[in-house]
C-alpha atoms as a PDB file:
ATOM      1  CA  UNK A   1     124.875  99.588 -79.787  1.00  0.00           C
ATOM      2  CA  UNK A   2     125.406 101.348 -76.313  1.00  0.00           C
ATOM      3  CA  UNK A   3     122.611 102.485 -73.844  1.00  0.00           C
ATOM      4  CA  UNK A   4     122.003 105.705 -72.042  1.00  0.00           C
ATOM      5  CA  UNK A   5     121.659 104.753 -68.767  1.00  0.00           C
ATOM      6  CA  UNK A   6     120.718 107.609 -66.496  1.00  0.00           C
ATOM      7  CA  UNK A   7     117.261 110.063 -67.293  1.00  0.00           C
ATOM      8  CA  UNK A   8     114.926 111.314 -66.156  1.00  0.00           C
ATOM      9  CA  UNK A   9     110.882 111.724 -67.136  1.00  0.00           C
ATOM     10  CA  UNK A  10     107.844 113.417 -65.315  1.00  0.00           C
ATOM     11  CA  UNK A  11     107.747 110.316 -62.974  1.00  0.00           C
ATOM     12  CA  UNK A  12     110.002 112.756 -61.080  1.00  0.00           C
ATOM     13  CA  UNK A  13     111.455 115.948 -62.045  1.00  0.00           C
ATOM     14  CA  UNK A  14     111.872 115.505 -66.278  1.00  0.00           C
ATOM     15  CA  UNK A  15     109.799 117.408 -68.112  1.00  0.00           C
ATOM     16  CA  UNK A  16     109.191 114.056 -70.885  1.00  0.00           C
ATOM     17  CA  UNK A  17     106.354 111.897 -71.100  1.00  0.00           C
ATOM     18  CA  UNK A  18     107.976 108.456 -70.334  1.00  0.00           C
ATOM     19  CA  UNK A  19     106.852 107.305 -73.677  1.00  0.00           C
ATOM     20  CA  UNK A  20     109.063 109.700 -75.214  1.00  0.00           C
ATOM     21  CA  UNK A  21     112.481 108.816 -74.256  1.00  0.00           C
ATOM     22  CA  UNK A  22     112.521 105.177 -76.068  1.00  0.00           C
ATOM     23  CA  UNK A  23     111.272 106.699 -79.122  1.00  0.00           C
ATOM     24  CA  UNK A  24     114.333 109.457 -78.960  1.00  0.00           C
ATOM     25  CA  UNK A  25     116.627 106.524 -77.856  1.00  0.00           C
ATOM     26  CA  UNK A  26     116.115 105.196 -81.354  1.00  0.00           C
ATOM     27  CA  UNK A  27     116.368 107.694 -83.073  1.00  0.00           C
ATOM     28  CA  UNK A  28     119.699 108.491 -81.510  1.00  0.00           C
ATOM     29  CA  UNK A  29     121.113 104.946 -82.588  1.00  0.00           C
ATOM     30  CA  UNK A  30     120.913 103.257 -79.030  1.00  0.00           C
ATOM     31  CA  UNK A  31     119.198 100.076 -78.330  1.00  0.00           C
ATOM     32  CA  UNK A  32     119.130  99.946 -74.666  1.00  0.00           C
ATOM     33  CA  UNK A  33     117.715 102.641 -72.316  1.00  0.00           C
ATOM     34  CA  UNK A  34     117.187 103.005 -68.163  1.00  0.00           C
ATOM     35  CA  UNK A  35     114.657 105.478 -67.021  1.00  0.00           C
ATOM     36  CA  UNK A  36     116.333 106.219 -63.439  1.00  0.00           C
ATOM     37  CA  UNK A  37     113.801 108.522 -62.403  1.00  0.00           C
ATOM     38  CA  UNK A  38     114.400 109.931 -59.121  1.00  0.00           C
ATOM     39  CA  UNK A  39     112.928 107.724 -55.779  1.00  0.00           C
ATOM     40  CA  UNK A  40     110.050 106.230 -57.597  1.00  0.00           C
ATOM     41  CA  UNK A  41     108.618 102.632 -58.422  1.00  0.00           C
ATOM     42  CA  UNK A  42     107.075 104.309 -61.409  1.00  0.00           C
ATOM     43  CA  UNK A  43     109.926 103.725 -63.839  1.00  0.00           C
ATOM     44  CA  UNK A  44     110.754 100.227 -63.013  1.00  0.00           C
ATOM     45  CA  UNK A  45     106.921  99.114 -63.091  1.00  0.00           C
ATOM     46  CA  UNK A  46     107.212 101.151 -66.758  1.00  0.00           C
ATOM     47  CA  UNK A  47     110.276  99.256 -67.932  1.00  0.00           C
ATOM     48  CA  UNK A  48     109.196  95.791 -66.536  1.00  0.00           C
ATOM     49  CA  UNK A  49     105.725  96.057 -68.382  1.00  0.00           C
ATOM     50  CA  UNK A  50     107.323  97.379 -71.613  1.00  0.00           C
ATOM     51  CA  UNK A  51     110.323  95.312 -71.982  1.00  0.00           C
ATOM     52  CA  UNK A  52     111.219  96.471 -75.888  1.00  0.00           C
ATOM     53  CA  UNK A  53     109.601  99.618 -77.152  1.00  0.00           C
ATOM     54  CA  UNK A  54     110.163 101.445 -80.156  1.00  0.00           C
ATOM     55  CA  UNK A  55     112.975  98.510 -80.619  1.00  0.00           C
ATOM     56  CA  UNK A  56     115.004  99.631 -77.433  1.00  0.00           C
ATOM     57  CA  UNK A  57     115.410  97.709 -74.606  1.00  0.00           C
ATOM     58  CA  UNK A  58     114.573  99.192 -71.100  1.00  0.00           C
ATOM     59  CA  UNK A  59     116.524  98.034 -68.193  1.00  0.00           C
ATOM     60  CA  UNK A  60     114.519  98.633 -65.121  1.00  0.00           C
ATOM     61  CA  UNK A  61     116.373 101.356 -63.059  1.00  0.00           C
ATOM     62  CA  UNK A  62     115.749 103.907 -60.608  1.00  0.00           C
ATOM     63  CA  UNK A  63     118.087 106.898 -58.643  1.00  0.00           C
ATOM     64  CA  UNK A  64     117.932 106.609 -55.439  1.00  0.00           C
ATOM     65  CA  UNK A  65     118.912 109.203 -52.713  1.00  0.00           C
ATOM     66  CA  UNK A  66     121.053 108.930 -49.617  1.00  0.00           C
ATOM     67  CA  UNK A  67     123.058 111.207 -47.856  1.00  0.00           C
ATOM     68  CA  UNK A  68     127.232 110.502 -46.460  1.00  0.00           C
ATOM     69  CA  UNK A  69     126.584 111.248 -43.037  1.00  0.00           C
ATOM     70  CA  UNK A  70     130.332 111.461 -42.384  1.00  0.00           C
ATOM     71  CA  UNK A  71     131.222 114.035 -45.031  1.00  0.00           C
ATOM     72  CA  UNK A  72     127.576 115.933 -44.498  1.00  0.00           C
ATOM     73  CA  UNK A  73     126.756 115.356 -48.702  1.00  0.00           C
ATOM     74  CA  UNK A  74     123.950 113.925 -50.867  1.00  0.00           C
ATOM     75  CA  UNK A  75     124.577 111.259 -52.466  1.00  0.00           C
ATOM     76  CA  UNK A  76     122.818 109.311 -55.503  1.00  0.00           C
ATOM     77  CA  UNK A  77     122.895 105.812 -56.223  1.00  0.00           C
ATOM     78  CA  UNK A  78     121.660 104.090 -59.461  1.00  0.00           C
ATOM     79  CA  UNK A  79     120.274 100.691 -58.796  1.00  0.00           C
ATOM     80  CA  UNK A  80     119.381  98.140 -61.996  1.00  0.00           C
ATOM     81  CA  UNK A  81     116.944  95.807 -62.054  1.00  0.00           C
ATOM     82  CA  UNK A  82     115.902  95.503 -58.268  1.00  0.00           C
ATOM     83  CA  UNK A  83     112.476  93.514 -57.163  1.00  0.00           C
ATOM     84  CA  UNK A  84     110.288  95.757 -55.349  1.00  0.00           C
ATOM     85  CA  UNK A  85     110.834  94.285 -51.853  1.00  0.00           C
ATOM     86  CA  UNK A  86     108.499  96.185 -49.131  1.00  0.00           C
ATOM     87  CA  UNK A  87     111.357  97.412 -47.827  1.00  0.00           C
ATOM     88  CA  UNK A  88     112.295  99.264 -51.308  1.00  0.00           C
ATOM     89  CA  UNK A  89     108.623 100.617 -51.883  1.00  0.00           C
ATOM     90  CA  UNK A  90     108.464 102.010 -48.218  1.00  0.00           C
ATOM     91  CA  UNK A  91     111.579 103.862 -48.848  1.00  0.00           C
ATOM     92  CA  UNK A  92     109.632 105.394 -52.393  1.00  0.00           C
ATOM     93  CA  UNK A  93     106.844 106.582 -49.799  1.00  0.00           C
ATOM     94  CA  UNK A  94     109.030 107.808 -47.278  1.00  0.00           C
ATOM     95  CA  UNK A  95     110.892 110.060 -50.082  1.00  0.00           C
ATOM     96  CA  UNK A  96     107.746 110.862 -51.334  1.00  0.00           C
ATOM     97  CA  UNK A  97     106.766 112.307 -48.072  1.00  0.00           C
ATOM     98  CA  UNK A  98     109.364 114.255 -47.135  1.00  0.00           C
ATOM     99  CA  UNK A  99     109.519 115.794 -50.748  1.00  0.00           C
ATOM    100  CA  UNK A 100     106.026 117.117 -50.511  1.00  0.00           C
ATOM    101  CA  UNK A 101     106.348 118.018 -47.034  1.00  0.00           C
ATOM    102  CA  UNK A 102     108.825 120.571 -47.673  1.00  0.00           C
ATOM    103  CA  UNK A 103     107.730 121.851 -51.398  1.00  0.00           C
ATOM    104  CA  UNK A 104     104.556 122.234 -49.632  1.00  0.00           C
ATOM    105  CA  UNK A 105     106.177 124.751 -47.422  1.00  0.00           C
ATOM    106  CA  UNK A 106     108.198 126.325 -50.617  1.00  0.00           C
ATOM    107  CA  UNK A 107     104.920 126.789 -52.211  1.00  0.00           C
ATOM    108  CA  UNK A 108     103.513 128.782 -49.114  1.00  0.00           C
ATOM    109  CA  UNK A 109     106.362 131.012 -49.505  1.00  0.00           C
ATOM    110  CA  UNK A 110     106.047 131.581 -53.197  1.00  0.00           C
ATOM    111  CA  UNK A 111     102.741 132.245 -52.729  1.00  0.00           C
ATOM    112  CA  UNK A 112     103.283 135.297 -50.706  1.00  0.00           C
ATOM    113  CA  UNK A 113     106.180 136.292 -52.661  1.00  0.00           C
ATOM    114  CA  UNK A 114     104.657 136.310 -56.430  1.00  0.00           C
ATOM    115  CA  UNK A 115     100.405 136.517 -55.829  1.00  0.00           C
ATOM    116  CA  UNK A 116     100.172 134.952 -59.410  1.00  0.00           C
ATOM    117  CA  UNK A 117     101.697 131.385 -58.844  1.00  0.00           C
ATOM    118  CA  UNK A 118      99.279 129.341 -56.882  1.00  0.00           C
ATOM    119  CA  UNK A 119      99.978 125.534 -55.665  1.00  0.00           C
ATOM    120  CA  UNK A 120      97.175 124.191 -58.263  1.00  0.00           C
ATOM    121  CA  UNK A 121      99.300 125.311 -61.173  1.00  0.00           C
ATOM    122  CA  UNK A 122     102.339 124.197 -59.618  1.00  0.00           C
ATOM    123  CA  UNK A 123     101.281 120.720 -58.943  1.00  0.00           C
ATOM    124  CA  UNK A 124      99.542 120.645 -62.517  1.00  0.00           C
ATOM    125  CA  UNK A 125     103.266 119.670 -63.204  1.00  0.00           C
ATOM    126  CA  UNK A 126     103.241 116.598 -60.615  1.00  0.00           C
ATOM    127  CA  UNK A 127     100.499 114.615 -61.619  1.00  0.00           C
ATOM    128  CA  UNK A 128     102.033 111.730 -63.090  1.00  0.00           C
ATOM    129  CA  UNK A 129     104.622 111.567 -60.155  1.00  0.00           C
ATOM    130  CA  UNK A 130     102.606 112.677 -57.375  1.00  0.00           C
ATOM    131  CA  UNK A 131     105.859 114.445 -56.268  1.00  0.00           C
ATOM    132  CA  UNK A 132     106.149 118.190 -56.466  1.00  0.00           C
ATOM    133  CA  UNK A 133     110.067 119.289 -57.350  1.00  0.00           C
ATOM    134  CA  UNK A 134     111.871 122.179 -56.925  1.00  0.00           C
ATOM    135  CA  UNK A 135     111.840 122.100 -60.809  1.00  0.00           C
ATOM    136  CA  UNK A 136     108.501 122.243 -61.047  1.00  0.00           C
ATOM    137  CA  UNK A 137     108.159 125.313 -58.853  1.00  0.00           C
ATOM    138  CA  UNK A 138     110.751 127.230 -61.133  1.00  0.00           C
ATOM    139  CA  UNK A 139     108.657 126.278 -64.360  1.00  0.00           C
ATOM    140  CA  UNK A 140     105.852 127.674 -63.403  1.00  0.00           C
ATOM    141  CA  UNK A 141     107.976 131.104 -62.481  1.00  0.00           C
ATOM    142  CA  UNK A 142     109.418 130.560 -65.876  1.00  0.00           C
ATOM    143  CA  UNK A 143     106.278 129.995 -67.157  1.00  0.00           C
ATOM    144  CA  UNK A 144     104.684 133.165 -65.790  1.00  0.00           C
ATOM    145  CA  UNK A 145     107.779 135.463 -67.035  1.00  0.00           C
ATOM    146  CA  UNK A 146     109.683 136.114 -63.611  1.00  0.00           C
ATOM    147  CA  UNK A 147     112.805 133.851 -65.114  1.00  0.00           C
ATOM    148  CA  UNK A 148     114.656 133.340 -68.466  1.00  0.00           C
ATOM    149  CA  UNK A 149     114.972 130.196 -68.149  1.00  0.00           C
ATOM    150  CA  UNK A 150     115.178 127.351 -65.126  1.00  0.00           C
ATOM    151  CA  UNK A 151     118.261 126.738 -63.502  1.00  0.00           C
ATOM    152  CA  UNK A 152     118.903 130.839 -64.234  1.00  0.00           C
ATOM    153  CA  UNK A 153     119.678 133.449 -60.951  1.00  0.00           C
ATOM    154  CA  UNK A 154     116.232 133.688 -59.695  1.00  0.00           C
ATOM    155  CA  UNK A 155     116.461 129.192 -59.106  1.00  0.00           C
ATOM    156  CA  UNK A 156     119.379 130.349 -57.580  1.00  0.00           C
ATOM    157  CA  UNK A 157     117.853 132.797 -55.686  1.00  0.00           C
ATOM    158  CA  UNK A 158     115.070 130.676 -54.048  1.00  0.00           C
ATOM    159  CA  UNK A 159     116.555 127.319 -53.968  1.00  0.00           C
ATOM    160  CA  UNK A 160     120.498 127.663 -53.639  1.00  0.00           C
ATOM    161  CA  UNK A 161     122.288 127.562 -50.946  1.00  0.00           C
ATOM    162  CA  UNK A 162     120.651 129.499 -48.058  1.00  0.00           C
ATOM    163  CA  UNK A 163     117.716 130.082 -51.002  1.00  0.00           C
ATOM    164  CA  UNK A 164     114.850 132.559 -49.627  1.00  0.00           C
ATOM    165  CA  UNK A 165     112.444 129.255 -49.853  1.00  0.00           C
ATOM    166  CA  UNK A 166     114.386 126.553 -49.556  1.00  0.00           C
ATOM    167  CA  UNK A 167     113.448 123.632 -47.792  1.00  0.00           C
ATOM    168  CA  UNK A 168     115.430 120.224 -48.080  1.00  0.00           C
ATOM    169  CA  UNK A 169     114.044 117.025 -46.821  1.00  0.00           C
ATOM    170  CA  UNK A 170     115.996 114.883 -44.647  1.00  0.00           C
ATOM    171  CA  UNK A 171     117.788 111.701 -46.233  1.00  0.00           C
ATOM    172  CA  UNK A 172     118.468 108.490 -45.500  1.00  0.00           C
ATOM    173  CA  UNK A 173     121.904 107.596 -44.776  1.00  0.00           C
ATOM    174  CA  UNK A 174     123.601 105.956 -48.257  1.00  0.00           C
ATOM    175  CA  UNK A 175     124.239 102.402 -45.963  1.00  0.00           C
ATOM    176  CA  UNK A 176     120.823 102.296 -45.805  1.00  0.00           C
ATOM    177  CA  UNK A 177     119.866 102.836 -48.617  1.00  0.00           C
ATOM    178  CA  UNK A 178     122.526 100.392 -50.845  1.00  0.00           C
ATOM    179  CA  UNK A 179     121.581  97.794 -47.887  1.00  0.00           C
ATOM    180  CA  UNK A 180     118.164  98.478 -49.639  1.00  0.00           C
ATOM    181  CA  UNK A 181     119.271  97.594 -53.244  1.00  0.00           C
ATOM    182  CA  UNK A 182     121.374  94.828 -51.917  1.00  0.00           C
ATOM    183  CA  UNK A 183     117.931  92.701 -50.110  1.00  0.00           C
ATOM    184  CA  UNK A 184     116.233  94.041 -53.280  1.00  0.00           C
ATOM    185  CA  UNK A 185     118.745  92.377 -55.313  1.00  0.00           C
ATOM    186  CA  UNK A 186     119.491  94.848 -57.626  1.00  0.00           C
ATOM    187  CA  UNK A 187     122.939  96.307 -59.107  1.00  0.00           C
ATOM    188  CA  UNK A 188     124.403  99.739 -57.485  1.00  0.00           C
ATOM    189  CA  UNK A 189     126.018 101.949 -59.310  1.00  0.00           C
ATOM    190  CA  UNK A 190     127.104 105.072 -57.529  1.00  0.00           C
ATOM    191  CA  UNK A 191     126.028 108.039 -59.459  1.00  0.00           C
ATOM    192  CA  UNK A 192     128.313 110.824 -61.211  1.00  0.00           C
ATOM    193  CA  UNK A 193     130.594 111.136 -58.308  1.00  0.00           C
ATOM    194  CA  UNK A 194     131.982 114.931 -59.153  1.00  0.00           C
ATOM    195  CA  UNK A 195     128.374 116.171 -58.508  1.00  0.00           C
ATOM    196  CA  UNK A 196     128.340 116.019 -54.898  1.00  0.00           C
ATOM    197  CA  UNK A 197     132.055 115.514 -54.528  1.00  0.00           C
ATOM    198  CA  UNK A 198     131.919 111.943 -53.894  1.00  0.00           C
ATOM    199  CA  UNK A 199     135.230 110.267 -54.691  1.00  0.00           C
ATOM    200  CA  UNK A 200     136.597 109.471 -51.445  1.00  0.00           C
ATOM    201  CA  UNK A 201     133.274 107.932 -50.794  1.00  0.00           C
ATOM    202  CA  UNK A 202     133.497 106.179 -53.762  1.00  0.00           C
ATOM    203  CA  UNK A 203     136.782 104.477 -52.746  1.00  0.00           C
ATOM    204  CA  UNK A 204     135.844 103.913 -49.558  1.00  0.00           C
ATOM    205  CA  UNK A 205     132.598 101.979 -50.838  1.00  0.00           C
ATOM    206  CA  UNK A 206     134.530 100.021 -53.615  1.00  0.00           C
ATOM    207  CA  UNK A 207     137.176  98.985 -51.258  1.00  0.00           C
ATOM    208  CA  UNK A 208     134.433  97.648 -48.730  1.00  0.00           C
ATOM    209  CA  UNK A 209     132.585  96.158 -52.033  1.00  0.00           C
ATOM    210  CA  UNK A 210     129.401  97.683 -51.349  1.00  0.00           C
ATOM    211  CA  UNK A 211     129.298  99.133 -54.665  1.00  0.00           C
ATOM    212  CA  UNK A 212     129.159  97.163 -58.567  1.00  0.00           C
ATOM    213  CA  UNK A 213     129.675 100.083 -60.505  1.00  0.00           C
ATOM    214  CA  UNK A 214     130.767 103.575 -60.937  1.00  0.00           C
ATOM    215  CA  UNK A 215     128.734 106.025 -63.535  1.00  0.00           C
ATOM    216  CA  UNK A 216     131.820 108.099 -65.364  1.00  0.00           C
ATOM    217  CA  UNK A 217     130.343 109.066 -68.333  1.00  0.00           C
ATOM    218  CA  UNK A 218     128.416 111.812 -67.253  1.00  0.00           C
ATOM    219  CA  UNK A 219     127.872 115.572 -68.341  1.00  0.00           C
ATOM    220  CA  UNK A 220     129.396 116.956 -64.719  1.00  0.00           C
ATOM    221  CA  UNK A 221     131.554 114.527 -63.742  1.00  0.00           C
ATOM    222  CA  UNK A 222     135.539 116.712 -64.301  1.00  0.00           C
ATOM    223  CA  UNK A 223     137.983 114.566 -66.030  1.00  0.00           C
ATOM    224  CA  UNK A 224     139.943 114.369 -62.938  1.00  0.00           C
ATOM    225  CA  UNK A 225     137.459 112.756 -61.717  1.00  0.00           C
ATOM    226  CA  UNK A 226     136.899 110.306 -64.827  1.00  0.00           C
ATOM    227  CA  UNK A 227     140.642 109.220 -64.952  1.00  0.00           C
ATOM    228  CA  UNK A 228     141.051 108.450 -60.958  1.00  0.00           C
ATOM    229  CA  UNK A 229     136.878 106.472 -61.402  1.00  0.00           C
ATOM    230  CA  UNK A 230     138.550 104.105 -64.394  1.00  0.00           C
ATOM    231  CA  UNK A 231     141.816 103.625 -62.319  1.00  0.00           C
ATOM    232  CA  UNK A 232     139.375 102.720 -59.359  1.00  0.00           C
ATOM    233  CA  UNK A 233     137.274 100.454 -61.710  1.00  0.00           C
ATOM    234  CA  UNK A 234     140.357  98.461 -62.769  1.00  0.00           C
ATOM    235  CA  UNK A 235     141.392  98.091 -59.331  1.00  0.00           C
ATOM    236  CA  UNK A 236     138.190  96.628 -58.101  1.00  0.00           C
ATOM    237  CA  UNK A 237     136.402  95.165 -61.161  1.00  0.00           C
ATOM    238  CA  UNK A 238     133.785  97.376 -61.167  1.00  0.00           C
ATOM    239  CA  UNK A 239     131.446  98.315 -63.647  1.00  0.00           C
ATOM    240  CA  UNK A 240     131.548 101.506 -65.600  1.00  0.00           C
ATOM    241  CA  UNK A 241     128.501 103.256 -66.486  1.00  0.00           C
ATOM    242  CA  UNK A 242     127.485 106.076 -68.373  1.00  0.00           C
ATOM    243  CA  UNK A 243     124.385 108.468 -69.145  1.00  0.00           C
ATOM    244  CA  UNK A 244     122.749 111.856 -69.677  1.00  0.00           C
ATOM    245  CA  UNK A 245     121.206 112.363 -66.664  1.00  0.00           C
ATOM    246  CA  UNK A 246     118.337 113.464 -68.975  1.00  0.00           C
ATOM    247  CA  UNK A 247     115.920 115.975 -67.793  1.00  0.00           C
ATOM    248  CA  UNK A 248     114.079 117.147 -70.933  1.00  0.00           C
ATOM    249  CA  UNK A 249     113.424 120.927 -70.564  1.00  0.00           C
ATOM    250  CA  UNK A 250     115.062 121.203 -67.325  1.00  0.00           C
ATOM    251  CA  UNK A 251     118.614 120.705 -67.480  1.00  0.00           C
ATOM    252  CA  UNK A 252     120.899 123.776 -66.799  1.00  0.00           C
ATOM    253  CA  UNK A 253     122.879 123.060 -69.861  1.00  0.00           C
ATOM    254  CA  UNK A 254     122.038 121.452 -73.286  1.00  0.00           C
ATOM    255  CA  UNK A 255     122.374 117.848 -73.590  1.00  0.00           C
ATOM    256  CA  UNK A 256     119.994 115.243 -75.663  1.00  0.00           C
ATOM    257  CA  UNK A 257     119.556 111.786 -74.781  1.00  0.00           C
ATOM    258  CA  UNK A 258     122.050 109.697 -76.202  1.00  0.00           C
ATOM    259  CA  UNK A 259     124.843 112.278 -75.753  1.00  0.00           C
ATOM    260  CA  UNK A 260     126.605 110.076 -73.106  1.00  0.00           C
ATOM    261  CA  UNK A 261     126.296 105.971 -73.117  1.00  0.00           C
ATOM    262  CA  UNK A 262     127.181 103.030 -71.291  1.00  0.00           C
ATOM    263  CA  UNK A 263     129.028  99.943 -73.674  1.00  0.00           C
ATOM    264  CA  UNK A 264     127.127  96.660 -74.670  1.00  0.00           C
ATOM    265  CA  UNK A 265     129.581  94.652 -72.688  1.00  0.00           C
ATOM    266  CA  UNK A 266     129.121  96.834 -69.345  1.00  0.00           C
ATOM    267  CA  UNK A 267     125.250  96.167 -69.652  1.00  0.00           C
ATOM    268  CA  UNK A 268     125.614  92.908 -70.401  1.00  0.00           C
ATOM    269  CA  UNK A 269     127.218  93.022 -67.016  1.00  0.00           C
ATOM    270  CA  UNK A 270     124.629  94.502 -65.404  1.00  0.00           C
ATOM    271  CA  UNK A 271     121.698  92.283 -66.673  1.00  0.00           C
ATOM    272  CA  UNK A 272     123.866  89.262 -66.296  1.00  0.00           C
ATOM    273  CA  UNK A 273     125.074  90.245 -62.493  1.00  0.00           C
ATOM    274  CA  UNK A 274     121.130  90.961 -61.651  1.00  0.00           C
ATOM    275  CA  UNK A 275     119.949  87.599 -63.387  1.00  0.00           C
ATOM    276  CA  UNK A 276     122.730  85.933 -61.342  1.00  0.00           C
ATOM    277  CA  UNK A 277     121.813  87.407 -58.086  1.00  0.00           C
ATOM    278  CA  UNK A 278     117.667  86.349 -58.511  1.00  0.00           C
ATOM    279  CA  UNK A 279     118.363  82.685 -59.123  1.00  0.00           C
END
């Protein structure tokens, strides 16, 4: 059975319980699962110390974020089964840092704005991350009646572009950060390219081989997009990948886990290319 390889828990910005999402993998007919959560060890310590749960197999994963300093975008790279070199758990802490450091500022801002959200309750929803999100900020507005939902006009409003409190932190550029997966061994999988407009990046990094896979099934990704990622997967023998990019509650449109899956035979690939590179 296929595998939903791309969500998300409240080891970053999901609203789940990690303990949830094997139990609704099941119960959505899958038998493998990868808890990508954003920038975090978290997940891959989770999935190394609970190999099989609830009969699903978790593939140690995480997203991590760079940024395509020649076209001036984010960019988001999946990476399977990596060890946790120093190198990779500095870059956690550095994202860590720089995430706080400017939701801190956010949360000034708010504070001034709406006197009845207060940082306490908004980190009440960081605690098993130790990361405060954007998201999290918004839930508590949603929370306290100002919204109708979260990624509704007032997100928009705050955090879009030019948003009255937005605050980005600065990323790494995305050669440092796959030269990260690569001494950490792990398999990278650029993530749903359409998102941040990523296709002639993605060429460019298949053609230079600095890439193992390309994530196509994916809620945003257009179909434009799809049909020129599987010619570009044929051309270079890459892997194709697929996945909710589950959120829980926060998600701008409705889609359970399980709703988009990567095949048994493109997972075997992965496992078998990460096994390969650790002997």
């Amino acid at each position: 059975m296929p595998g939903d390889l791309h969500t998300h828990t409240n080891f970053s910005d999901g609203s789940s319980d990690i303990e949830l999402l094997p139990v609704l993998a099941q119960r959505a007919g899958l038998t493998s699962l990868a808890v990508s959560d954003h920038d975090t060890e978290l997940c891959i310590q989770y999935a190394q110390q609970h190999p099989v749960q609830c009969g699903v197999r978790l593939i140690p994963a995480v997203e991590m974020t760079g940024f395509d300093t020649e076209r001036g975008r984010r960019v988001h790279m999946l990476c399977y089964c990596p060890d946790l070199t120093d190198g990779i758990l500095n870059f956690f802490r550095l994202m860590k840092d720089r995430r706080n450091a400017v939701t801190s500022l956010s949360i000034d801002e708010l504070e001034k704005l709406y006197p009845q959200f207060t940082r306490a309750a908004a980190k009440s929803f960081s605690k098993r991350s130790g990361v405060t999100y954007k998201t999290h900020l918004i839930r508590l507005l949603y929370e306290y009646g100002y919204t109708d939902g979260i990624y509704k006009d007032l997100y928009r409003e705050l955090f879009g572009r030019g948003g009255k409190v937005l605050h980005d932190p600065a990323y790494e550029p995305i050669d440092t950060v796959l030269d990260l997966i690569h001494q950490a061994r792990g398999v990278a999988v650029l993530a749903h390219p359409s998102v941040y407009k990523s296709m002639d990046l993605a060429n460019e990094l298949a053609r230079e081989g600095r890439i193992d896979g390309v994530e196509i099934d994916h809620p945003r990704n257009t179909p434009e997009d799809r049909e020129q990622l599987h010619r570009l997967a044929d051309r270079w023998g890459l892997i194709v990948t697929g996945g909710t990019d589950f959120h829980g509650m926060h998600m701008s449109k409705p889609t359970p886990l399980g709703a988009y899956t990567t095949s048994d035979e493109m997972i075997e690939r992965i496992l078998n290319l990460a096994q390969k590179r650790k002997e």
